[in-house]
Protein backbone atom coordinates (compact mmCIF):
# COMPACT_ATOMS: atom_id res chain seq x y z
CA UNK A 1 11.41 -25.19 -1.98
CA UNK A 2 8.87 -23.59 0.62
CA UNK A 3 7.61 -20.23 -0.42
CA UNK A 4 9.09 -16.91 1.34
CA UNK A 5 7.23 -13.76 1.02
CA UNK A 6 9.69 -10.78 1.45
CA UNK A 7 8.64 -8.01 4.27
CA UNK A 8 9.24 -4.76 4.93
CA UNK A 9 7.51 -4.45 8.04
CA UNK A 10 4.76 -5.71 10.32
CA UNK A 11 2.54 -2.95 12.68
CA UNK A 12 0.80 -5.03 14.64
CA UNK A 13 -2.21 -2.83 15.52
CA UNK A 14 -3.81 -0.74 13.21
CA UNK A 15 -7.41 1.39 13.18
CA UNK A 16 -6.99 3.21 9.84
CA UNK A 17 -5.92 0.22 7.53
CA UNK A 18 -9.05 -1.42 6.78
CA UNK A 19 -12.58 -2.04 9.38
CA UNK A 20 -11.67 -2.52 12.94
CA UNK A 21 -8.34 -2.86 14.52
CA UNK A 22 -6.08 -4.56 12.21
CA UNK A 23 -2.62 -6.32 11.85
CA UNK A 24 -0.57 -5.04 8.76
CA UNK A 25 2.08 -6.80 6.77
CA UNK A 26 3.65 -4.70 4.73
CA UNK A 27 5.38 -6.38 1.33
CA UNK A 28 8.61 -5.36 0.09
CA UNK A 29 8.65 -4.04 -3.76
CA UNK A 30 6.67 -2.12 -6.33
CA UNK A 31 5.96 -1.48 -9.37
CA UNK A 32 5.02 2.19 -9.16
CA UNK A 33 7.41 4.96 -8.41
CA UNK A 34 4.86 7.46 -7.17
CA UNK A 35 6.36 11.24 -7.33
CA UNK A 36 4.48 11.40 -3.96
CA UNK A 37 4.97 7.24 -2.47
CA UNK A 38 5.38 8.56 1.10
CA UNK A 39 7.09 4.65 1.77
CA UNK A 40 9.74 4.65 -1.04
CA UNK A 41 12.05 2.68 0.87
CA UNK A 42 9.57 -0.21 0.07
CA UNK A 43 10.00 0.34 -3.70
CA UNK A 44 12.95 -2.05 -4.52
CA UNK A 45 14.57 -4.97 -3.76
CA UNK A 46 18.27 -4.29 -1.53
CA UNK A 47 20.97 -4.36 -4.38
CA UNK A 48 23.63 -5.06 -1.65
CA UNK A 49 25.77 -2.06 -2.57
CA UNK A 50 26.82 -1.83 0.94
CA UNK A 51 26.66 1.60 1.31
CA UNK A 52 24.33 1.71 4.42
CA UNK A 53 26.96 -0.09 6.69
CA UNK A 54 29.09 2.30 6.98
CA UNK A 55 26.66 4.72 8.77
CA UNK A 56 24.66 2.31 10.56
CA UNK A 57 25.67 3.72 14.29
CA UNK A 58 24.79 0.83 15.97
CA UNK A 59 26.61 -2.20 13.52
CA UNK A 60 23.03 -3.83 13.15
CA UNK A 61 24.18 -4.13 9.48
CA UNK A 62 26.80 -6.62 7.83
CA UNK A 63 27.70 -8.17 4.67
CA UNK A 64 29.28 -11.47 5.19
CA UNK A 65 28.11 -13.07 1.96
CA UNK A 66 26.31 -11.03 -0.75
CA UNK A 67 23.85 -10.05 0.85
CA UNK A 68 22.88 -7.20 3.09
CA UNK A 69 22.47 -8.91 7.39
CA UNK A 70 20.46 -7.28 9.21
CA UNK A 71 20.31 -7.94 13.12
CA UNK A 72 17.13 -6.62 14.94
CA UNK A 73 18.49 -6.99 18.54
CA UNK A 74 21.36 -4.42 17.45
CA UNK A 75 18.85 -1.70 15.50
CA UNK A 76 17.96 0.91 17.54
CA UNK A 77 15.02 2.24 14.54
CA UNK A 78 17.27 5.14 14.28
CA UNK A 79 16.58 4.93 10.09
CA UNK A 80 19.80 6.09 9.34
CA UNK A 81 19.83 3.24 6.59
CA UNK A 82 17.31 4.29 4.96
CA UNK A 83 18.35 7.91 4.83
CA UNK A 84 21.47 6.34 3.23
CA UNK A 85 20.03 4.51 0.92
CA UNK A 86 19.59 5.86 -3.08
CA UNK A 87 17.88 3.18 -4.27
CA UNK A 88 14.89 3.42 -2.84
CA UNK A 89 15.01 0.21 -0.59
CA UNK A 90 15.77 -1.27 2.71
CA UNK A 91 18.36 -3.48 4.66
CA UNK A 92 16.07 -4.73 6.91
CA UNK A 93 13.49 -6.17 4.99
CA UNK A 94 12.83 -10.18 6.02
CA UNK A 95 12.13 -13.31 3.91
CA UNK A 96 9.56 -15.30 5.41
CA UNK A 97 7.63 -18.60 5.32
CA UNK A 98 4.06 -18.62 6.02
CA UNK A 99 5.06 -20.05 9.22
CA UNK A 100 6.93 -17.06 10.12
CA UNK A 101 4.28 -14.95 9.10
CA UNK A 102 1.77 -16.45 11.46
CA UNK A 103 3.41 -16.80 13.91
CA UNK A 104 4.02 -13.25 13.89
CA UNK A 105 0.28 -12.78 13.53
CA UNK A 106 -0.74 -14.84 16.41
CA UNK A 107 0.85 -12.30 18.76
CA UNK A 108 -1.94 -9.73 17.97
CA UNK A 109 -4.35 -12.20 17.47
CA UNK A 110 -6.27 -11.78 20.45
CA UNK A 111 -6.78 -8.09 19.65
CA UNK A 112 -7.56 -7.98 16.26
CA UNK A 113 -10.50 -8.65 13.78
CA UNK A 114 -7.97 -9.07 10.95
CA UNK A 115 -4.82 -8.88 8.86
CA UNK A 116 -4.64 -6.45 5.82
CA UNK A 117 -1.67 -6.68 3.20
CA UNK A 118 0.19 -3.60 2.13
CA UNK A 119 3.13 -2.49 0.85
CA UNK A 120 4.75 -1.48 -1.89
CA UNK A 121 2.53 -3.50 -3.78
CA UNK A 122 1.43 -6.67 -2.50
CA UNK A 123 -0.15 -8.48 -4.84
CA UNK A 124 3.73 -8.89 -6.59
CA UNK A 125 3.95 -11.53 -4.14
CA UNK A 126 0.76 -13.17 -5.00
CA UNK A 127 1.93 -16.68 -4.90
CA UNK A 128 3.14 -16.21 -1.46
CA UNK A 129 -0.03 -14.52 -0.10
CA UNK A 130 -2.25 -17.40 -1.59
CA UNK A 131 -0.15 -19.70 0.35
CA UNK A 132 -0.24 -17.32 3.63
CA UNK A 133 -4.23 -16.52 2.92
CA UNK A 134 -4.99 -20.00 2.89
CA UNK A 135 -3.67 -20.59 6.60
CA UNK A 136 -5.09 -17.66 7.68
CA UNK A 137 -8.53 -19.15 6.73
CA UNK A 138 -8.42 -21.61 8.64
CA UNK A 139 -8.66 -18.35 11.80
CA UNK A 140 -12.00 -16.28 12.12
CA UNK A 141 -9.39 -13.37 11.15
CA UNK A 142 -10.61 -11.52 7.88
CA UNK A 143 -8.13 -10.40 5.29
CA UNK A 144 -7.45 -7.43 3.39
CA UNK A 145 -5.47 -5.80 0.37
CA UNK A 146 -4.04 -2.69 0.09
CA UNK A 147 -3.38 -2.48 -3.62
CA UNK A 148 -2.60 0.31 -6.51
CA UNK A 149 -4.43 -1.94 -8.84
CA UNK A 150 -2.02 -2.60 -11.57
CA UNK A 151 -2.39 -6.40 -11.73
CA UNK A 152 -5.45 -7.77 -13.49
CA UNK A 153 -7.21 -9.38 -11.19
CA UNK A 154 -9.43 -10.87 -12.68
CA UNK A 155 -6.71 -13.32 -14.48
CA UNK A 156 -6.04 -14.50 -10.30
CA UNK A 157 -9.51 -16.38 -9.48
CA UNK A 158 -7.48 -18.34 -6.88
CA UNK A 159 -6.17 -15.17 -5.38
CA UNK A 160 -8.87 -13.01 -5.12
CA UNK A 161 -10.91 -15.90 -3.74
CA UNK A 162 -9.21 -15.88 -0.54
CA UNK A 163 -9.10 -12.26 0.65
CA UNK A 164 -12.22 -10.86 1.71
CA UNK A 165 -11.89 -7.31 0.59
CA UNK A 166 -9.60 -5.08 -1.02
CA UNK A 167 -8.21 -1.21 -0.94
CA UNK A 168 -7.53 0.64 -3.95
CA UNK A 169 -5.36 3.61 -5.01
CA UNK A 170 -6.72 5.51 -7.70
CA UNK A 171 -3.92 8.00 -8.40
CA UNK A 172 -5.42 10.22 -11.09
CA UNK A 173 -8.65 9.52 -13.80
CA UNK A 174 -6.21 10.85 -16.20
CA UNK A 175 -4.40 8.27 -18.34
CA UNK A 176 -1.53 10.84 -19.23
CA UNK A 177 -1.63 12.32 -15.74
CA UNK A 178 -1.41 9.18 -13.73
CA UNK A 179 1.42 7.86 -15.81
CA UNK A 180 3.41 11.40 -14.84
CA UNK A 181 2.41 10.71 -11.41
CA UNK A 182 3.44 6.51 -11.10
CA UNK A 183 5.04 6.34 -14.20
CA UNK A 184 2.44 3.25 -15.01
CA UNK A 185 -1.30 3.70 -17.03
CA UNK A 186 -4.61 3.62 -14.99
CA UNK A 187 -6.55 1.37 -17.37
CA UNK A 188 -6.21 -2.11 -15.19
CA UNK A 189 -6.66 -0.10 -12.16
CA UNK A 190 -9.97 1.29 -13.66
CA UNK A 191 -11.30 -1.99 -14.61
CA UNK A 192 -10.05 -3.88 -11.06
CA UNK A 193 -12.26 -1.38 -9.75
CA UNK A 194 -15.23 -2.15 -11.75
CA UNK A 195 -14.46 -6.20 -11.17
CA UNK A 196 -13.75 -5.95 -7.31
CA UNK A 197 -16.91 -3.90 -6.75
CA UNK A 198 -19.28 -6.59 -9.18
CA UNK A 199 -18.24 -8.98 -7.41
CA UNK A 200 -18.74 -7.47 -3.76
CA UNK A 201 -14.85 -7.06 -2.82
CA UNK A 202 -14.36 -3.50 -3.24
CA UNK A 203 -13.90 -2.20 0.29
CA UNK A 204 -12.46 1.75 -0.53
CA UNK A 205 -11.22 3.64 -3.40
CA UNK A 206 -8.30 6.41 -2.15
CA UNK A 207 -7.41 9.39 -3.95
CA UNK A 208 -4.41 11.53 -2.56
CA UNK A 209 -5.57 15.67 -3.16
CA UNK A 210 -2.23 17.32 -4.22
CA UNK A 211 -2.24 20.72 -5.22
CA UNK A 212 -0.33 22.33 -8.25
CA UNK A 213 0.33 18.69 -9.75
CA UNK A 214 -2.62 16.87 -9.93
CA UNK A 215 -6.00 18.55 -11.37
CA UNK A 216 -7.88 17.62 -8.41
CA UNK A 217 -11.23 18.95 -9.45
CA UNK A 218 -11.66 16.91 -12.23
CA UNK A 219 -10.62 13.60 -10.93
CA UNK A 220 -12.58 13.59 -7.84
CA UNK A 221 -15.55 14.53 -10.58
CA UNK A 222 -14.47 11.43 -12.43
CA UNK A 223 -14.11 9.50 -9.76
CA UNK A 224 -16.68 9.77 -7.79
CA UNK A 225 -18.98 9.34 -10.62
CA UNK A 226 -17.11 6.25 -11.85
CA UNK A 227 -17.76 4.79 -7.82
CA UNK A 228 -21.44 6.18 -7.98
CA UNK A 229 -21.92 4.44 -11.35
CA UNK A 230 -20.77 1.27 -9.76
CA UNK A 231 -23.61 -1.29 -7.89
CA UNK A 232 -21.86 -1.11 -4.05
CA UNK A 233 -21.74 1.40 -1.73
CA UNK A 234 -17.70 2.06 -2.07
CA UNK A 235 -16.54 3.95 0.32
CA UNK A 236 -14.67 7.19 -1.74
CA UNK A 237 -11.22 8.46 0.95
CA UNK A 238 -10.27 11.48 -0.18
CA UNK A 239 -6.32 12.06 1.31
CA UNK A 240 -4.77 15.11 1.98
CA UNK A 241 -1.44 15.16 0.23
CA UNK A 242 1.51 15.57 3.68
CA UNK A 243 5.04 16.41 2.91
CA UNK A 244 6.38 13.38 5.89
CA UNK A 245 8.06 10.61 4.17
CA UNK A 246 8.10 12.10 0.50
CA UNK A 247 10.96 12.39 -1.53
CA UNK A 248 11.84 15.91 -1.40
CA UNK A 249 13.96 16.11 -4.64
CA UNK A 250 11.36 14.66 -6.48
CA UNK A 251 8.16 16.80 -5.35
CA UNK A 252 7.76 19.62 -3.00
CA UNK A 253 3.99 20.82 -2.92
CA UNK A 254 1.68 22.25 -0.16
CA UNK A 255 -1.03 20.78 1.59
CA UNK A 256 -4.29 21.72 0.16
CA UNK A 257 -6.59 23.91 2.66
CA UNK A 258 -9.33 22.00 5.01
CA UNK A 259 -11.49 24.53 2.80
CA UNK A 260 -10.30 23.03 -0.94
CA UNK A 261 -11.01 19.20 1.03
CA UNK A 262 -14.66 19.76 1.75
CA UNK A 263 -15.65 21.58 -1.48
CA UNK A 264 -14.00 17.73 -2.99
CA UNK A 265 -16.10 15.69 -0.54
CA UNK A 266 -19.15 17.88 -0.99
CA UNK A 267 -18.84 17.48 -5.08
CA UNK A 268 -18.11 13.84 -4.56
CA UNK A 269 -21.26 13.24 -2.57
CA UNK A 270 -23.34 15.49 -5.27
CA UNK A 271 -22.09 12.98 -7.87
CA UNK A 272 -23.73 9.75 -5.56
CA UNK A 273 -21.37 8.65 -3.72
CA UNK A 274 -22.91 7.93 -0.44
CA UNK A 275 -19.87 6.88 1.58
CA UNK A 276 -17.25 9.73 1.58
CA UNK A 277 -14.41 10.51 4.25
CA UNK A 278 -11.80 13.37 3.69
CA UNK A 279 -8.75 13.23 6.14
C-alpha cells in the first residue's frame, strides 16, 4: 500500500518560514497540546463525530461512510468548522501520496527556493516525508522542518539525511515549566538541539515571550547561552506571544511591551549569540 501523508494545509508562498520564499506543507497531528498552539485545529486526527456538518453554511461537509467528506469546490474558507469543532481538529484535512504532494509543489515551483514542513508536528509522519523528501531531491528545491523537537532524531539517520535544515521550538529551559506549557518534557528537544547544530542542520531555535506564564528572563538566559555554547551560528527568534488563533479558555495573557522584547534580545546577544531577531 503506497504511503499517504495526512495535510492540513499547503501556503504556497511563504517569506517567514525558513530562508527565501518558501512553499509550506503543513502536517496534520501533534503530540503537544501547547496552552498557547496558535494552530490547534492541527492537533488531532478528525474523530468523525459529525458535529461540524450541521453548521457548515455552504454543505462542503458530508458523512457518507465513516468518515468526515470534505469538498473544496463547495468551502467558501468561512472556518465555521473549525469554530465547531471541540476536539481540536479539522474536516478538511487531505491524505496524500507523494504524487499528490508534488504535484501540488510544482505549482510554486517556479517561484520558490524551497519547501519547509510544518505542522502540528511533522516529523509524526516521518515515514511519509522520507518518501516525499526523496522525490523532492531529485529538484534543486531545498527542504526544511519546522519541528518542536520531541522525536530523537538522532535514532532517524535516514530522515534527517534528507532535509537540509531544520526549525526548532524551544518552549521553556524549564523541565517542570515546559511540561505545564506542552504537557511533554524538554530533554529530547534539548539534546536535538545540540545534535542538529553538530552536525550543521540547525537552521533557528524559536522561543515564544509570554508574560505572566512563562519566566521569560530566565529562559532566554538559558537559552541563549545553551545556542552560544553550541559550535554554529544559530540563529536565536525571539516571538512575541499574540492572542489570534489561541484558545481563549485555555490562556488569556497580554502581549509583552516592544520595551520587555529588546531588553530579551539585548541579554541574548550579551550571552553570544550572534544571530538574534525579535518580532
Amino acid at each position: 500500500m503506497e504511503n499517504k501523508g495526512i495535510i492540513n494545509t499547503f501556503i504556497p508562498f511563504s517569506s517567514v518560514d525558513g530562508p527565501g520564499n518558501r512553499s509550506v506543507i503543513f502536517m496534520q497531528g501533534c503530540n503537544f497540546n501547547c496552552l498557547n498552539c496558535h494552530n490547534p485545529q492541527t492537533i488531532k486526527l478528525c474523530n468523525s463525530c459529525g458535529a461540524c456538518i450541521a453548521n457548515c453554511p455552504v454543505a462542503s461537509l458530508t458523512k457518507k461512510t465513516e468518515k468526515i467528506a470534505w469538498e473544496p469546490s463547495l468551502c467558501v474558507g468561512c472556518d465555521t468548522c473549525l469554530k465547531t469543532c471541540s476536539f481540536n481538529s479539522s474536516p478538511k484535512t487531505r491524505e496524500m501520496t507523494v504524487e499528490e504532494v508534488i504535484k501540488e509543489i510544482s505549482n510554486s515551483k517556479s517561484f520558490i527556493s524551497g519547501i519547509t514542513v510544518s505542522g502540528g508536528e511533522c516529523t509524526l509522519q516521518k515515514d511519509f516525508l522520507v518518501d516525499l523528501f526523496r522525490e523532492i531531491k531529485k529538484t534543486n528545491l531545498t527542504i526544511f522542518i519546522d519541528t518542536n523537537g520531541s522525536i530523537p532524531l538522532w535514532q532517524e539517520e535516514s530522515f534527517v539525511n534528507l532535509f537540509d535544515m531544520a526549525m526548532v521550538d524551544l518552549k521553556s529551559i524549564d523541565s517542570q515549566e515546559h511540561i505545564m506549557l506542552t504537557g511533554m518534557d524538554n530533554k529530547t528537544v534539548i539534546e536535538n538541539i545540540r545534535y542538529l547544530a553538530g552536525i550543521n542542520k540547525l537552521y533557528e531555535v524559536r522561543t515564544v515571550i509570554i508574560p505572566q506564564l512563562l519566566d521569560n528572563q530566565r529562559n532566554v538566559d538559558g537559552i541563549s547561552k545553551l545556542l552560544a555554547s553550541l559550535d554554529s551560528n544559530v540563529r536565536y527568534k525571539l516571538i512575541k506571544y499574540r492572542q489570534h488563533g489561541v484558545r481563549e479558555h485555555l490562556l488569556r495573557a497580554p502581549e509583552v511591551s516592544q520595551e520587555e522584547m529588546s531588553q530579551l534580545k539585548k541579554l541574548a546577544e550579551k550571552n553570544g549569540c550572534q544571530n538574534v531577531v525579535a518580532i
